[in-house]
N, C-alpha and C. Protein backbone atom coordinates (compact mmCIF):
# COMPACT_ATOMS: atom_id res chain seq x y z
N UNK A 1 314.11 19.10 59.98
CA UNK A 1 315.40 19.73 60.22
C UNK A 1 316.11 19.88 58.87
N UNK A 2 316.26 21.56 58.49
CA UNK A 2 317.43 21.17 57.19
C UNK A 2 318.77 20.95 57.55
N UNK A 3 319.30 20.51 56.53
CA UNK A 3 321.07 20.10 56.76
C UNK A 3 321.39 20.59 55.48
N UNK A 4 323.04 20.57 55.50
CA UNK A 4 323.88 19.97 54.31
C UNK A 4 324.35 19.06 54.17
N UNK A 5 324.41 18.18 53.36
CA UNK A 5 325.02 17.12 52.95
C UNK A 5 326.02 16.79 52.61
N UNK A 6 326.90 16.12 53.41
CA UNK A 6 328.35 16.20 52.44
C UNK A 6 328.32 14.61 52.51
N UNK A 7 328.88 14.68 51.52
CA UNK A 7 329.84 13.10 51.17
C UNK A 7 331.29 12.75 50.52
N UNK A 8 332.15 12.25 50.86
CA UNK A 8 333.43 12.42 50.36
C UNK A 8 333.40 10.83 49.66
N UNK A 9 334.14 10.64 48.89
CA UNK A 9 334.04 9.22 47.92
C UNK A 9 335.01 8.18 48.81
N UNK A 10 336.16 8.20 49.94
CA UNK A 10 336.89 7.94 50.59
C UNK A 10 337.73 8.38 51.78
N UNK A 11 337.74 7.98 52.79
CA UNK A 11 338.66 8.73 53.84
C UNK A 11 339.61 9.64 53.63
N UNK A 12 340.44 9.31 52.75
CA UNK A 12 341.46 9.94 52.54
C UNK A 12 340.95 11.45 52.09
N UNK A 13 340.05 11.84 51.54
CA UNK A 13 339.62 12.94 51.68
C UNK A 13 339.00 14.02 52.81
N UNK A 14 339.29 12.96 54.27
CA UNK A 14 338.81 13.79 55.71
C UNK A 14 339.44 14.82 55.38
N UNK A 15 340.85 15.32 56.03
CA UNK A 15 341.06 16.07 55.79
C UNK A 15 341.22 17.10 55.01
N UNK A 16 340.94 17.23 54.14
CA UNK A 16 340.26 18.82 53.23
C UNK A 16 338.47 19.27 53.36
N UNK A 17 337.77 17.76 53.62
CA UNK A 17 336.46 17.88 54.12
C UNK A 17 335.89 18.40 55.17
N UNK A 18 336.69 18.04 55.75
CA UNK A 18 336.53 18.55 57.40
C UNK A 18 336.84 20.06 57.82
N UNK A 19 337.76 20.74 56.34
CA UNK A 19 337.41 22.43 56.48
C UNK A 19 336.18 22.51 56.36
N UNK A 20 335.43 22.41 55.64
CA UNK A 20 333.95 22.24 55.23
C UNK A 20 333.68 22.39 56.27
N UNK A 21 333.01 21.10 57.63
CA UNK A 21 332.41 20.83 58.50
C UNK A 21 333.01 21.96 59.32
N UNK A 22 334.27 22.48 59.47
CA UNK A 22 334.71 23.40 61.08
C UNK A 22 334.07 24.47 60.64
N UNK A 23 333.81 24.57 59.35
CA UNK A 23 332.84 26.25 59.09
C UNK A 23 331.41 26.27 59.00
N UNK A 24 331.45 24.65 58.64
CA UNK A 24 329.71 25.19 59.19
C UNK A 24 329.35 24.93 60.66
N UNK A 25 330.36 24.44 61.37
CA UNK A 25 329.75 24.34 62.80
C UNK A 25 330.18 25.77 63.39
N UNK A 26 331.35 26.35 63.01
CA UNK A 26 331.21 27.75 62.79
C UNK A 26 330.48 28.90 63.11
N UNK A 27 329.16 28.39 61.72
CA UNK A 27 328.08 29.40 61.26
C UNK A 27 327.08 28.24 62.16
N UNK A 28 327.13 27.47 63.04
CA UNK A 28 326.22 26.75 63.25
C UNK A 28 325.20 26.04 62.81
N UNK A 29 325.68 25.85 61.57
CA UNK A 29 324.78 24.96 59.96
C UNK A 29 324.32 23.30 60.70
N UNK A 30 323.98 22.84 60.51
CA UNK A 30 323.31 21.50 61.01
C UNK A 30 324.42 20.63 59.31
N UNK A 31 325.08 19.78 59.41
CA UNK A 31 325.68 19.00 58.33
C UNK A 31 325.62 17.34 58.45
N UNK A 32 325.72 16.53 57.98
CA UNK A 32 325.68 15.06 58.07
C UNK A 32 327.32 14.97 56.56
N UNK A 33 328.09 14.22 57.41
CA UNK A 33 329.28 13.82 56.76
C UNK A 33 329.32 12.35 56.53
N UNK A 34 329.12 11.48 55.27
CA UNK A 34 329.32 10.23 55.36
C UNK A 34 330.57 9.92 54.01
N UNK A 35 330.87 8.69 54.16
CA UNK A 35 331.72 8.29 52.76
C UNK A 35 331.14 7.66 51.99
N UNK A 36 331.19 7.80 50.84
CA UNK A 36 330.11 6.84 49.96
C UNK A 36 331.12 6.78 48.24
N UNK A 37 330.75 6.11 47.86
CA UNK A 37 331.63 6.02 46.65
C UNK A 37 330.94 6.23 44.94
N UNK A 38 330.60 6.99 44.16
CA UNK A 38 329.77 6.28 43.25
C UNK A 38 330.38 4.98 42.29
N UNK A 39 331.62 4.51 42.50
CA UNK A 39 331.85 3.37 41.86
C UNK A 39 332.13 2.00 43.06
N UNK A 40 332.78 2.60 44.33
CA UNK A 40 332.87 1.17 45.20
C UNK A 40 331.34 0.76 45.84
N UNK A 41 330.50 2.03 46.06
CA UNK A 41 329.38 1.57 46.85
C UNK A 41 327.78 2.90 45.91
N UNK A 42 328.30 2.35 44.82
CA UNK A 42 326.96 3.38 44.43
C UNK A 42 325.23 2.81 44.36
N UNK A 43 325.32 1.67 45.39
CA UNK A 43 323.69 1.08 45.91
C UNK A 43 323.75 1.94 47.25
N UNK A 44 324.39 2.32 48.08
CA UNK A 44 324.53 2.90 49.08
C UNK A 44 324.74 4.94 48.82
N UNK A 45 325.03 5.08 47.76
CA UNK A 45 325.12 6.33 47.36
C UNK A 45 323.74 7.07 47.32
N UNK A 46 323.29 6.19 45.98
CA UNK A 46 321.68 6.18 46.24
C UNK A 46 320.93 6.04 46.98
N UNK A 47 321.07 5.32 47.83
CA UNK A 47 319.97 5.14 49.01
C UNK A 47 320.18 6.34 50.10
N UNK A 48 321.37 6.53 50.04
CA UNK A 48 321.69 7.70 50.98
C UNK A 48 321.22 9.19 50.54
N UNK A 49 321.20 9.16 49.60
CA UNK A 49 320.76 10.41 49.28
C UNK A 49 319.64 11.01 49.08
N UNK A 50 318.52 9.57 49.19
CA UNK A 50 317.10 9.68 49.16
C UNK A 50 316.75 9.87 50.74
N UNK A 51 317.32 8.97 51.40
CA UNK A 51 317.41 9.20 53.11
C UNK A 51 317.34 10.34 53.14
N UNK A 52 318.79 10.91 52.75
CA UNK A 52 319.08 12.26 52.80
C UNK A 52 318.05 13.50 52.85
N UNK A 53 317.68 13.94 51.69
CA UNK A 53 316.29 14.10 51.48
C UNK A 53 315.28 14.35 52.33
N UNK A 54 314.99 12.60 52.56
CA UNK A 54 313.75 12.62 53.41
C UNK A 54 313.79 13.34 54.80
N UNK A 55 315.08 12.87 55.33
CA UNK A 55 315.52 13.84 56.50
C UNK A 55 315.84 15.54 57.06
N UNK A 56 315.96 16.16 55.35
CA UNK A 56 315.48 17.52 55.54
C UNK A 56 317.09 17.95 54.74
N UNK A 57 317.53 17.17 54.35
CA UNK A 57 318.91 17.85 53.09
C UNK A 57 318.38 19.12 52.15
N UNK A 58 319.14 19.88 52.30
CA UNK A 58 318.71 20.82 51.41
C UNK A 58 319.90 21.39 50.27
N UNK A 59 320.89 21.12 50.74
CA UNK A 59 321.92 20.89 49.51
C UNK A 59 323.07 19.72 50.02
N UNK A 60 323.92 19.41 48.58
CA UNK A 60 324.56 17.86 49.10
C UNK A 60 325.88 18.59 47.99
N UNK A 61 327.35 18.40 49.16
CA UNK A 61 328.47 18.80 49.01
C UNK A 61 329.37 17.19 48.71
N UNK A 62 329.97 17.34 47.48
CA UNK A 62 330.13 16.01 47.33
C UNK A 62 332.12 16.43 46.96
N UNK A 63 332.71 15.31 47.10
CA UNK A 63 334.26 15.75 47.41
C UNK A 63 334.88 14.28 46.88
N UNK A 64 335.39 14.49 45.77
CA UNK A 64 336.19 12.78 45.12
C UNK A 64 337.26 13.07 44.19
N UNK A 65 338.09 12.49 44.08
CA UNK A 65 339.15 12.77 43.11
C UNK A 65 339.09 12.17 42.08
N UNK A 66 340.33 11.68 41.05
CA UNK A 66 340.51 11.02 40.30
C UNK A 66 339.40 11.00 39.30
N UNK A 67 338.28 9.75 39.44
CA UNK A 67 337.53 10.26 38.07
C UNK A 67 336.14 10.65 38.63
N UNK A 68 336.34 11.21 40.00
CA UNK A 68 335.58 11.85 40.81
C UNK A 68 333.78 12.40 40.10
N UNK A 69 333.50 10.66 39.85
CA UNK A 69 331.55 10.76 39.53
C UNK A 69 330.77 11.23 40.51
N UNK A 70 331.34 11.21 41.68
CA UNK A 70 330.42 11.39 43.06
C UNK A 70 329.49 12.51 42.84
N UNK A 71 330.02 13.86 42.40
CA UNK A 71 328.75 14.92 42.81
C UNK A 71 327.77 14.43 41.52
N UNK A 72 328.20 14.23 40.32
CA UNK A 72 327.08 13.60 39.30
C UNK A 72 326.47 12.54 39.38
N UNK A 73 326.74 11.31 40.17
CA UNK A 73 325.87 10.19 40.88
C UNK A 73 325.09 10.97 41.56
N UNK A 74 325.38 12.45 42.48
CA UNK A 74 324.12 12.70 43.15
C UNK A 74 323.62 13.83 42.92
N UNK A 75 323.75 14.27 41.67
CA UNK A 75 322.92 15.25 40.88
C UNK A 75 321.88 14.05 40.14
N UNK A 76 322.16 12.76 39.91
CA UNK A 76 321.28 12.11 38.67
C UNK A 76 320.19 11.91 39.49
N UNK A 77 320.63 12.16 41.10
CA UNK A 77 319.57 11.34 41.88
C UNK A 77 318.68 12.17 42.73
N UNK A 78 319.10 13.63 42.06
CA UNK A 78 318.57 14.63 43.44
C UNK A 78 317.80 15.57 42.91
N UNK A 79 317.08 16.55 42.85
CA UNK A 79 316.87 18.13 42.12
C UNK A 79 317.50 19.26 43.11
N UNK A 80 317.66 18.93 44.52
CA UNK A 80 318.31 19.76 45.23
C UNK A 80 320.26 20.22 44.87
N UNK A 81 320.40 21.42 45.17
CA UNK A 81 321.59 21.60 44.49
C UNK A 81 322.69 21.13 45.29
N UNK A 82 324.06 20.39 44.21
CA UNK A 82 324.75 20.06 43.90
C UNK A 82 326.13 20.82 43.75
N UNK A 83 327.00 20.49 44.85
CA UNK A 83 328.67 21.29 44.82
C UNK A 83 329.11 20.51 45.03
N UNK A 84 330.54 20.53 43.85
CA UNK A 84 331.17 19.76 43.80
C UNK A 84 332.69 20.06 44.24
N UNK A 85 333.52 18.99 45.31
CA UNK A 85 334.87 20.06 45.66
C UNK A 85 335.67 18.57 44.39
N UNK A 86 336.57 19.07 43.62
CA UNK A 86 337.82 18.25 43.16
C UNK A 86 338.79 18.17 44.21
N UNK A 87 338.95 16.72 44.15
CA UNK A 87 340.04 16.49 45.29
C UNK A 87 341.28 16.22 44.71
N UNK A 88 342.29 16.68 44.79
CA UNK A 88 344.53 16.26 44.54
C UNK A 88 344.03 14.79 44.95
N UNK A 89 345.57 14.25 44.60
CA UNK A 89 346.20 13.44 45.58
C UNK A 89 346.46 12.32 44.00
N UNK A 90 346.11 12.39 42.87
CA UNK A 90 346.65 11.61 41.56
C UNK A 90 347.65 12.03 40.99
N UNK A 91 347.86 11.42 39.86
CA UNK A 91 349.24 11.59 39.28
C UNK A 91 349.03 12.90 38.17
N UNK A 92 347.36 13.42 38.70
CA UNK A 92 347.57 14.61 37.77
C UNK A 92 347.13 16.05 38.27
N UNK A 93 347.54 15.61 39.83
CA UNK A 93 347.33 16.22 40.96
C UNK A 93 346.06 17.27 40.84
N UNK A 94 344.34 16.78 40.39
CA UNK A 94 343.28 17.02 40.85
C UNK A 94 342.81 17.02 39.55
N UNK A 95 343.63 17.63 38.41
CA UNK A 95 342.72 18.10 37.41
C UNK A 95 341.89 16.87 36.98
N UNK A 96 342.26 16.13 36.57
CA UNK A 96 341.06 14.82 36.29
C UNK A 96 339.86 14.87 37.26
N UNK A 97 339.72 14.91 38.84
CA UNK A 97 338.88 15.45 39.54
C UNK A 97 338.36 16.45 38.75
N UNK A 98 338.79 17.82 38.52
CA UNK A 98 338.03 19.19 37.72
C UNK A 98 336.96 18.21 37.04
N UNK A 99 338.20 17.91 35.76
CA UNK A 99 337.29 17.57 34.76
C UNK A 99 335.99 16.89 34.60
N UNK A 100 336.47 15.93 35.54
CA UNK A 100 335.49 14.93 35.98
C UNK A 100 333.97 15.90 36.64
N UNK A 101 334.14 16.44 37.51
CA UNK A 101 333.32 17.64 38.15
C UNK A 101 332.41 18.02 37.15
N UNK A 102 333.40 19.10 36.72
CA UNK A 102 332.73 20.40 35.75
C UNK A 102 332.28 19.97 34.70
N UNK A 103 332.62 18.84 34.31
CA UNK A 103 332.14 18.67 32.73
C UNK A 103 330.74 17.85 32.92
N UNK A 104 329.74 18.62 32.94
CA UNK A 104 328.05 17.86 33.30
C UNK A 104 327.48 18.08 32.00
N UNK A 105 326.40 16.46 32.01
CA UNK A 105 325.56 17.00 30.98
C UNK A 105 324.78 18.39 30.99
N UNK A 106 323.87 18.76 29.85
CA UNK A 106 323.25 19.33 30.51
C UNK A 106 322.30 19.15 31.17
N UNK A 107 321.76 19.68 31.87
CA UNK A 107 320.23 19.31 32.82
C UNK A 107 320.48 18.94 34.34
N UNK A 108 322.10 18.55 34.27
CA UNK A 108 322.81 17.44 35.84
C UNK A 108 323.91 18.69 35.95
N UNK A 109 323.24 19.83 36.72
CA UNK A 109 324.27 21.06 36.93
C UNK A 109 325.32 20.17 38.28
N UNK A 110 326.56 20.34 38.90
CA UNK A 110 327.36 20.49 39.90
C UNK A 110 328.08 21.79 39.81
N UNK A 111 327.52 22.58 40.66
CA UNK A 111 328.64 23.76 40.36
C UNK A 111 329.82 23.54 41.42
N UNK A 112 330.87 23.64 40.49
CA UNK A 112 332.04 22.77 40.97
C UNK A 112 333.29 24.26 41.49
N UNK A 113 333.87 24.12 42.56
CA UNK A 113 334.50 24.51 42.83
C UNK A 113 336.37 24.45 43.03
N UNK A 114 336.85 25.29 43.59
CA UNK A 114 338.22 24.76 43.39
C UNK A 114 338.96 23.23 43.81
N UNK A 115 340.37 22.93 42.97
CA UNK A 115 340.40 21.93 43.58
C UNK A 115 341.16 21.86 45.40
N UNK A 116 340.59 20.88 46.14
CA UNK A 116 341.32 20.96 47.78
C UNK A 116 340.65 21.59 48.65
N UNK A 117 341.33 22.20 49.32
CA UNK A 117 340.79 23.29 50.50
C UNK A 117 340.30 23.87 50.67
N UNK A 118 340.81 25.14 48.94
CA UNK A 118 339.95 26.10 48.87
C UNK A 118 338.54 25.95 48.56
N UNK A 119 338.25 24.56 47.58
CA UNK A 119 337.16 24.26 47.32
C UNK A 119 336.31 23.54 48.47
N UNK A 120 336.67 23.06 49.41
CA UNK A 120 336.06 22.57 50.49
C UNK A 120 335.16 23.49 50.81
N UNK A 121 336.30 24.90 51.23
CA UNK A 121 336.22 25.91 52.33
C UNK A 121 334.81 27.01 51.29
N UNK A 122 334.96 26.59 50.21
CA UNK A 122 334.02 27.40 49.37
C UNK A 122 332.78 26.89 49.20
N UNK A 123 332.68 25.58 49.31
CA UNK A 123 332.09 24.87 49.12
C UNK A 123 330.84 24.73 50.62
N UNK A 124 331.36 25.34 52.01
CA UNK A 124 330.46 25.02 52.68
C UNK A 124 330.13 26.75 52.75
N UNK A 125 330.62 27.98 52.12
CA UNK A 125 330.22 28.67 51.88
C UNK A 125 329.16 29.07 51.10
N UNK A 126 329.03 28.54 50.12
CA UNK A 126 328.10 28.32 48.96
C UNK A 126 326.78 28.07 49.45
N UNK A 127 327.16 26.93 50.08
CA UNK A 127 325.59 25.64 50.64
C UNK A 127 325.29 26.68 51.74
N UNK A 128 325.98 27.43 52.44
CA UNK A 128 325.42 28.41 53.58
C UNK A 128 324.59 29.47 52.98
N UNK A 129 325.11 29.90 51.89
CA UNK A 129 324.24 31.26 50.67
C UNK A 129 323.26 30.73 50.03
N UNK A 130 323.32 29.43 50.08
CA UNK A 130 321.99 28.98 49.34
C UNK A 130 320.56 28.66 50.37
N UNK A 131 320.98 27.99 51.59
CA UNK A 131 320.38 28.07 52.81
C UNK A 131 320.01 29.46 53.52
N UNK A 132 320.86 30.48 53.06
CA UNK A 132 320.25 32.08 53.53
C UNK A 132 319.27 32.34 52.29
N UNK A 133 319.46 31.75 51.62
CA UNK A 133 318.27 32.64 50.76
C UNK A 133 316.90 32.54 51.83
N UNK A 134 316.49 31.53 52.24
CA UNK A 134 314.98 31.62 53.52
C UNK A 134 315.72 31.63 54.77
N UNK A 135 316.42 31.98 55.57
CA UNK A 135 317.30 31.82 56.86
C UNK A 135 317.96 33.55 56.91
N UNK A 136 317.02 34.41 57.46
CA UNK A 136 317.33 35.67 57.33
C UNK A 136 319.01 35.74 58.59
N UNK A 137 318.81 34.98 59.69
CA UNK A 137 319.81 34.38 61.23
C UNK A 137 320.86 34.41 59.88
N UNK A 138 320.74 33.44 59.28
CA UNK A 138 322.21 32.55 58.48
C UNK A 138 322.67 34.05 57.45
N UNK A 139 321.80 34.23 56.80
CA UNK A 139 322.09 35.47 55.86
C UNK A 139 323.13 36.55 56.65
N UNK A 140 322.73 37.16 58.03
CA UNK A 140 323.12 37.89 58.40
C UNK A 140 324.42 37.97 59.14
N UNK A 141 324.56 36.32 59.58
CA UNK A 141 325.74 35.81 60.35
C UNK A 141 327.30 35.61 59.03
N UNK A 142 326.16 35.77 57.51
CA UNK A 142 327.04 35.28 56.39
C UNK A 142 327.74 36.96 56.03
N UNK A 143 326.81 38.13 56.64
CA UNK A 143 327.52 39.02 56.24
C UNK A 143 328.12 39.68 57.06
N UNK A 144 328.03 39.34 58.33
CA UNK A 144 328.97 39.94 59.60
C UNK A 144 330.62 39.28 58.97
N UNK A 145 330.51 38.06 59.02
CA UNK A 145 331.54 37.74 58.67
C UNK A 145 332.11 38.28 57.47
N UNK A 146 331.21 38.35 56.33
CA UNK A 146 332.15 39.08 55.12
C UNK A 146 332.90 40.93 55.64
N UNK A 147 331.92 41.26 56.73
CA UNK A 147 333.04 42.37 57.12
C UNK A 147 333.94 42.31 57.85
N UNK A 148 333.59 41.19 58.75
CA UNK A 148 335.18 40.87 59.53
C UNK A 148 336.16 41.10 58.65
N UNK A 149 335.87 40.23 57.56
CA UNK A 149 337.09 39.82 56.40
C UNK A 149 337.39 41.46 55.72
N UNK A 150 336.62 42.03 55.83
CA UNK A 150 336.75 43.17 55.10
C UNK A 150 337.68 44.42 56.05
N UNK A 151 337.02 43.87 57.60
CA UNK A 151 337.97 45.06 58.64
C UNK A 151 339.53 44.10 58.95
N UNK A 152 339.57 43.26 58.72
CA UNK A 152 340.61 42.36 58.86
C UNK A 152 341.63 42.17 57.81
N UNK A 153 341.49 43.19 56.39
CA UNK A 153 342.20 42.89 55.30
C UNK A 153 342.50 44.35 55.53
N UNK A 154 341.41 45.55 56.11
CA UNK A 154 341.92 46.49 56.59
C UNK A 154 343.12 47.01 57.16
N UNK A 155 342.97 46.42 58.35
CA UNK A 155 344.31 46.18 59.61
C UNK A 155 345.12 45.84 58.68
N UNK A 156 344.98 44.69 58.64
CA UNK A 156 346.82 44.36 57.78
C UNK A 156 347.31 44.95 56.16
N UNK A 157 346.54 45.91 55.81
CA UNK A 157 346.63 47.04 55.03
C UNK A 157 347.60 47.83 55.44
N UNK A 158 346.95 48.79 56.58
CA UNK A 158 347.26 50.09 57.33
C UNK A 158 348.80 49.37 58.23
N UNK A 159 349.07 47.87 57.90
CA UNK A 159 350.51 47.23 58.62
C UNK A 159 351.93 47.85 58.05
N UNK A 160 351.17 47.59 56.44
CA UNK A 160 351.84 47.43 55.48
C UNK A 160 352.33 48.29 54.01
N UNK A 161 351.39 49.32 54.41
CA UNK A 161 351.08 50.25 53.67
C UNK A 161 352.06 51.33 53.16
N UNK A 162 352.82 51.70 52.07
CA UNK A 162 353.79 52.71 51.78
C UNK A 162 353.02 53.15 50.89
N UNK A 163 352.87 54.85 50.77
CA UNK A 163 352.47 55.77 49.61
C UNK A 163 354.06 56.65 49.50
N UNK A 164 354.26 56.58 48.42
CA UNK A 164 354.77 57.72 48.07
C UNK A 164 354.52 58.93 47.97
């Protein structure tokens, strides 16, 4: 069975994670959500992500703030790809998350996304485009929807619309 993988570094990150999860149950994606920490529980990080793996993971969505190591604890441990969401909620409201994220050696890619919601919400987008690359179903369900969005930015165009 493939999945995606998500892991958030602490509860307090359900909620922005859990956009993630309502879109891939959504697109009907198969996901496994656990908490794992790479500094409170990184014997359990690791082990989980080899589980992971073995169980049919095919990408792993990782979500932590502050000095947010999580998606690079499981890039050191994985070859499967790696998204990273930066989470708010510090006194430097996410960017240390970014930094923390985006700044990879080389060789330990996370392609890191925005910080919060949007990055959640992008984030289980991503892992869905990477899963359509062999999933012709997922591919096609990924572009019905991009025209919804496209007849739906329409409408409220033609709402709003003044030409001179």
């Amino acid at each position: 069975m493939k999945f995606i993988s998500i892991v958030m570094g602490s509860m307090s990150d359900y909620d922005i994670v859990s956009e993630a999860a309502k879109l891939l149950e959504k697109f009907d994606v198969k996901y496994e959500l656990i908490i794992s920490s790479a500094h409170r529980s990184p014997e359990r990080t690791h082990e989980y992500i080899k589980t992971a793996e073995a169980k049919g993971a095919k990408v792993f969505i990782a979500a932590a703030g502050m000095a947010a190591h999580l998606a690079g604890a499981i890039a050191a441990n994985t070859t499967k790809p790696v998204i990273g969401i930066p989470m708010s909620g510090s006194a430097l409201n996410g960017m240390d998350a970014l930094y923390s994220t985006v700044q990879m050696p080389s060789g330990m890619p996370v392609a890191t996304l925005a910080i919060g919601k949007a990055g959640a919400i992008n984030a289980a987008y991503l892992a869905m485009q990477i899963l359509a690359l062999n999933d012709d179903t997922l591919a096609q369900k990924l572009l019905n929807d991009r025209e919804s969005k496209k007849e739906a930015l329409r409408a409220d165009s033609a709402k709003v619309e003044v030409i001179l």
